[in-house]
C-alpha atoms as a PDB file:
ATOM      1  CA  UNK A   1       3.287  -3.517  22.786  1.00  0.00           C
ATOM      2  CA  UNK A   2       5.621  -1.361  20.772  1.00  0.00           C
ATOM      3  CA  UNK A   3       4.242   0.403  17.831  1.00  0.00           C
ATOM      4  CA  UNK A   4       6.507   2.217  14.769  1.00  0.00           C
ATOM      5  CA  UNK A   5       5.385   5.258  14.651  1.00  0.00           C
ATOM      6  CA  UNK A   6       7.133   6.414  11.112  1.00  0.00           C
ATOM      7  CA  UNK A   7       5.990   9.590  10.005  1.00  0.00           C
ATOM      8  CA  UNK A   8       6.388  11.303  13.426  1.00  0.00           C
ATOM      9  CA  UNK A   9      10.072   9.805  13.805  1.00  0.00           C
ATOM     10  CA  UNK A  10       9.078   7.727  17.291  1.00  0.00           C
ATOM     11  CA  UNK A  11       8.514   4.199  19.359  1.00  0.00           C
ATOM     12  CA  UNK A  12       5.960   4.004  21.449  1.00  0.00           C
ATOM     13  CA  UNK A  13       5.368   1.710  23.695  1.00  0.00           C
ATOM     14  CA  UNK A  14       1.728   0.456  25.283  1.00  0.00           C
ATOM     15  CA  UNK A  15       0.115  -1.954  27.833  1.00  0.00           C
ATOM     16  CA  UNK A  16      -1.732  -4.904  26.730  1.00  0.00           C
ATOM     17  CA  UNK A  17      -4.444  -3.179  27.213  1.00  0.00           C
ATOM     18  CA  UNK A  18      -3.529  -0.280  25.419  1.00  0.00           C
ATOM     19  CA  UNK A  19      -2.352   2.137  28.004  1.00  0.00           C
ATOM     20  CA  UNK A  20       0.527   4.327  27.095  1.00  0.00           C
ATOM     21  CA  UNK A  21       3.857   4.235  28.693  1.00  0.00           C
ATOM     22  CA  UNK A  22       6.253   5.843  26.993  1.00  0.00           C
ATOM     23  CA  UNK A  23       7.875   7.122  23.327  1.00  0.00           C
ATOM     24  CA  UNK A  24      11.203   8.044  21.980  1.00  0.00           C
ATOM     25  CA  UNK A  25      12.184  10.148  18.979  1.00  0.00           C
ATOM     26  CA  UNK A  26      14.653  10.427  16.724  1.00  0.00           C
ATOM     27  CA  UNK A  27      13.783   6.964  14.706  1.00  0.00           C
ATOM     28  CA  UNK A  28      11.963   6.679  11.221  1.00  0.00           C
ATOM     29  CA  UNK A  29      11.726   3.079  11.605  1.00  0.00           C
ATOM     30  CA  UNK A  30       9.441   1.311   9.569  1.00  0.00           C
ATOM     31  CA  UNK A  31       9.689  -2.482  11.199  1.00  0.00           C
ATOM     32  CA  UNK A  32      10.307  -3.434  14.572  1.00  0.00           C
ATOM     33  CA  UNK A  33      10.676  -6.581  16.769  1.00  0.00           C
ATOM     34  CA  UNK A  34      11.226  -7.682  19.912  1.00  0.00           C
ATOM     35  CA  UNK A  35      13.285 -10.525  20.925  1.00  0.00           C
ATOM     36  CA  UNK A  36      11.600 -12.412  23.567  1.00  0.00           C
ATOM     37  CA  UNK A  37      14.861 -13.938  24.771  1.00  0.00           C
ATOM     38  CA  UNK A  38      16.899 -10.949  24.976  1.00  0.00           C
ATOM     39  CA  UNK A  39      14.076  -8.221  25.298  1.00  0.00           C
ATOM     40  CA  UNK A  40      15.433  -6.107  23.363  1.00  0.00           C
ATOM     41  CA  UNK A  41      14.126  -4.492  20.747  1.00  0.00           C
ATOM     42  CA  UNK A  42      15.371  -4.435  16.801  1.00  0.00           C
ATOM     43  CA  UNK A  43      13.902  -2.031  14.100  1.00  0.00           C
ATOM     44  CA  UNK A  44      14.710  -0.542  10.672  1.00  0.00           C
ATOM     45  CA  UNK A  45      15.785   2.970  10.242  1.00  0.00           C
ATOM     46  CA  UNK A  46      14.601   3.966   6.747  1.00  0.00           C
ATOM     47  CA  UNK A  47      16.222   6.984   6.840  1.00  0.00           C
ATOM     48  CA  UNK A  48      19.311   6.637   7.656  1.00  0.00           C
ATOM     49  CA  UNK A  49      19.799   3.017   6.493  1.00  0.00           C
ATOM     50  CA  UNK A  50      20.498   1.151   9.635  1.00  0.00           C
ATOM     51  CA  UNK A  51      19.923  -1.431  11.984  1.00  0.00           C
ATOM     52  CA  UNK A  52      19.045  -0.546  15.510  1.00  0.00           C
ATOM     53  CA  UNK A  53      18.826  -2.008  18.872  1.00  0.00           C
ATOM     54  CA  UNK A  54      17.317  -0.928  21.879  1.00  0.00           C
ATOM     55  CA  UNK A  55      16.350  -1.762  25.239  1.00  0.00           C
ATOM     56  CA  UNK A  56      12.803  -1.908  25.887  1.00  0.00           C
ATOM     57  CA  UNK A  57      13.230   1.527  27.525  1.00  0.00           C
ATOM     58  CA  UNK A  58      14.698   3.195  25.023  1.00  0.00           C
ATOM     59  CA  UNK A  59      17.943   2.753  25.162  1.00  0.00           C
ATOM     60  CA  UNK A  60      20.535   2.462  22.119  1.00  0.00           C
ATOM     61  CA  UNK A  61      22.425  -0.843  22.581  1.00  0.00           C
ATOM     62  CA  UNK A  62      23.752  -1.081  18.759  1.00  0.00           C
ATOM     63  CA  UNK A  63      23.291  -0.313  15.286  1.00  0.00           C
ATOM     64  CA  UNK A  64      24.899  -1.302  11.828  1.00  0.00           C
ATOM     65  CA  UNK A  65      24.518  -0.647   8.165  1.00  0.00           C
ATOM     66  CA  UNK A  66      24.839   2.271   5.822  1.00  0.00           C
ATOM     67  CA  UNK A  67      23.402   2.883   2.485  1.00  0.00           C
ATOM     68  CA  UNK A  68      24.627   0.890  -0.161  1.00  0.00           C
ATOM     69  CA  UNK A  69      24.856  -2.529  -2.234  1.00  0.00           C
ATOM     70  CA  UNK A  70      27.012  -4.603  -0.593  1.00  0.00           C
ATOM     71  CA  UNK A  71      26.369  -7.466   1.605  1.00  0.00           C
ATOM     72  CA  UNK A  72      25.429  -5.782   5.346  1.00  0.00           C
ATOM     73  CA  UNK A  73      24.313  -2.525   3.796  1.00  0.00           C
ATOM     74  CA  UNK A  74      20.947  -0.970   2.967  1.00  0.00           C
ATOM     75  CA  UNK A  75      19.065   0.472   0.808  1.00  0.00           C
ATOM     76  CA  UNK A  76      14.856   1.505   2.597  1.00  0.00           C
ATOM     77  CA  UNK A  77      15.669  -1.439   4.708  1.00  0.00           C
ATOM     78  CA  UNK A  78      11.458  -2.059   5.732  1.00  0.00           C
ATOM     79  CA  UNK A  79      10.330  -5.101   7.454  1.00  0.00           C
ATOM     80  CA  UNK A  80      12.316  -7.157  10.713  1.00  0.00           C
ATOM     81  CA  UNK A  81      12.129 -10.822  12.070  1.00  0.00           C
ATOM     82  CA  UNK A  82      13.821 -11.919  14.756  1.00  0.00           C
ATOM     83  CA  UNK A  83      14.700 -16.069  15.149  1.00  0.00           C
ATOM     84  CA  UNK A  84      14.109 -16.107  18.814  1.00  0.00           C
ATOM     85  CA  UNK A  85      16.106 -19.525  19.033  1.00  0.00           C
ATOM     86  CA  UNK A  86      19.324 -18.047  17.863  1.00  0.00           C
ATOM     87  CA  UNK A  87      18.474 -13.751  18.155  1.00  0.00           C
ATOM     88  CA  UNK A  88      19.317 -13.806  14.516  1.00  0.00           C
ATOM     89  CA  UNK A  89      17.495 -11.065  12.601  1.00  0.00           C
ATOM     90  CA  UNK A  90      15.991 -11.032   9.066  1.00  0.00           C
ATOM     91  CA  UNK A  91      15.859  -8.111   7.116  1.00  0.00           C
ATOM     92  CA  UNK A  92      13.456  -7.285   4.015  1.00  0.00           C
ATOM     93  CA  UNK A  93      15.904  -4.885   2.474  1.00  0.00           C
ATOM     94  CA  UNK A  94      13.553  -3.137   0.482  1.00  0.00           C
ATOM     95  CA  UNK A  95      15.357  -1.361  -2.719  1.00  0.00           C
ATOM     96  CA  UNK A  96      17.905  -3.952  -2.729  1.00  0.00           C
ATOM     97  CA  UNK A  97      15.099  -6.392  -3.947  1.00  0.00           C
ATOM     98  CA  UNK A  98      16.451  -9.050  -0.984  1.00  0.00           C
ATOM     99  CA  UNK A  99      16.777 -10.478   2.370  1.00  0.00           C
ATOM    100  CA  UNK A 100      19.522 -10.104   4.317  1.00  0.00           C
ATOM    101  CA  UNK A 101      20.634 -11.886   7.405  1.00  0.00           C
ATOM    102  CA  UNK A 102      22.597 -10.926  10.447  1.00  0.00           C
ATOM    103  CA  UNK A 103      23.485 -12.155  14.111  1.00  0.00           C
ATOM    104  CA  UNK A 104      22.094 -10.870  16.848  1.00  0.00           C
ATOM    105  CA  UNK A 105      25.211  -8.602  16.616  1.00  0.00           C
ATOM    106  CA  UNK A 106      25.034  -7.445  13.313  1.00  0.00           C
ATOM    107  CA  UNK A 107      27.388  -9.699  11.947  1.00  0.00           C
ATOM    108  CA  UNK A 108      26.309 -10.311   8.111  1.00  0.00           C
ATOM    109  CA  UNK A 109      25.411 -13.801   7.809  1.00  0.00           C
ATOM    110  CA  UNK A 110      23.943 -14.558   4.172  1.00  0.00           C
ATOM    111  CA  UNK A 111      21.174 -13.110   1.790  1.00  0.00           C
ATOM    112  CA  UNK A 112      18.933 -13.872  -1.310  1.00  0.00           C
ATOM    113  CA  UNK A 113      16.841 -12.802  -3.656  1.00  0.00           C
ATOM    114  CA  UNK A 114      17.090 -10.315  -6.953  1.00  0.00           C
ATOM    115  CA  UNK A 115      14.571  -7.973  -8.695  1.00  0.00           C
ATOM    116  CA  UNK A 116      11.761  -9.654 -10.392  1.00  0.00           C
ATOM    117  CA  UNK A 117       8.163 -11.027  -9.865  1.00  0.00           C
ATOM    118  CA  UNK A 118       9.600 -15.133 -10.354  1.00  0.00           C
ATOM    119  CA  UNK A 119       9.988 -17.799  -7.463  1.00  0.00           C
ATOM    120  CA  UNK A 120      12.872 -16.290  -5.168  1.00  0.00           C
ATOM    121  CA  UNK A 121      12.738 -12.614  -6.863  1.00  0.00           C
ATOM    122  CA  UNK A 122      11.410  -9.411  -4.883  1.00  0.00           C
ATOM    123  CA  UNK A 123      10.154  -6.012  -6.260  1.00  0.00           C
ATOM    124  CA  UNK A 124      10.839  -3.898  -3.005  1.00  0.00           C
ATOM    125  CA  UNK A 125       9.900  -6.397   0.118  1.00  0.00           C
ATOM    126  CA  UNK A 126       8.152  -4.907   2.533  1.00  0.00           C
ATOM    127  CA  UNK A 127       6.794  -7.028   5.664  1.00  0.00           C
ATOM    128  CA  UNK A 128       9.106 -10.128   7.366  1.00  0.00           C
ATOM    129  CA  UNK A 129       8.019 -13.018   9.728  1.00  0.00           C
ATOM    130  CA  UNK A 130       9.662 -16.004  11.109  1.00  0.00           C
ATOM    131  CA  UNK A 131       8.209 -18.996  11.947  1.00  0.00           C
ATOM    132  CA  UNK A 132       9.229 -20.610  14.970  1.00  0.00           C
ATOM    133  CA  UNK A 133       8.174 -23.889  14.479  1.00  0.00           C
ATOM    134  CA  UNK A 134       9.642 -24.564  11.240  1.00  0.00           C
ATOM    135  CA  UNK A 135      12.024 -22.021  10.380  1.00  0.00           C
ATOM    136  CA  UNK A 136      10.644 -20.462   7.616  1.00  0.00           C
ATOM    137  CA  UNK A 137      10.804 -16.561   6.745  1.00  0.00           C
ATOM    138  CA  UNK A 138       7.405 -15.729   4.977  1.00  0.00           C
ATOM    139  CA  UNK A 139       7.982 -12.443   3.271  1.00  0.00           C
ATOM    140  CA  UNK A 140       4.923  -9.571   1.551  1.00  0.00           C
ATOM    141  CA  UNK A 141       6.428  -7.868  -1.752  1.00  0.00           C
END
């Protein structure tokens, strides 16, 4: 089990049972995910406005984004899915008022949504799933 730990800037990680094992610092993340197939694990970096992946030890394998607008960047990027089918992640990018979608390598895929409170409109998205059975990406605003 890997818990964000956001206001003291850590992972840490726990048994089943509850059991610590380990931390590392150095991350405000406020979502994080772990892809079964890959076991690695994906979270959101609030402050710094990135993407970043790790092994389940704590090491840095990869990160992307930067604050700003455009597709692939970030602004309080909040809540992660992961597709474990295709490692693709999901991103509730939370000032941006959308969701943004990469590879599994950070590769900018697509995105949607605008500022609002109508069908297909956000006012800061927080929280992110993925259903593996049918697809869809549920999303809390």
């Amino acid at each position: 089990m890997f818990v964000s730990d956001s206001q003291n800037h850590r992972i840490q990680k726990f048994t089943n049972n509850g059991d610590f094992i380990k931390k590392w610092k150095d991350v405000y993340s406020f979502g994080v995910t772990l892809n079964p197939n890959s076991d690695n694990l994906n979270l959101s970096d609030v402050n710094y406005d990135k993407i970043k992946k790790f092994t389940t030890n704590g090491n840095l394998i990869l990160e992307f984004g930067a604050l700003g607008e455009e597709n692939g960047k970030f602004d309080k990027p909040k809540g992660i899915a992961v597709n474990p089918n295709t490692g693709n992640l999901f991103l509730a990018d939370s000032k941006n008022y959308r969701i943004q979608k990469f590879t599994a390598d950070g590769i900018y895929i697509d995105s949607w949504g605008t500022f609002g409170s109508g069908n297909g409109q956000f006012d800061r998205p927080r929280r992110i799933g993925f259903d593996i059975n049918t697809g869809n990406v549920y999303v809390t605003d």
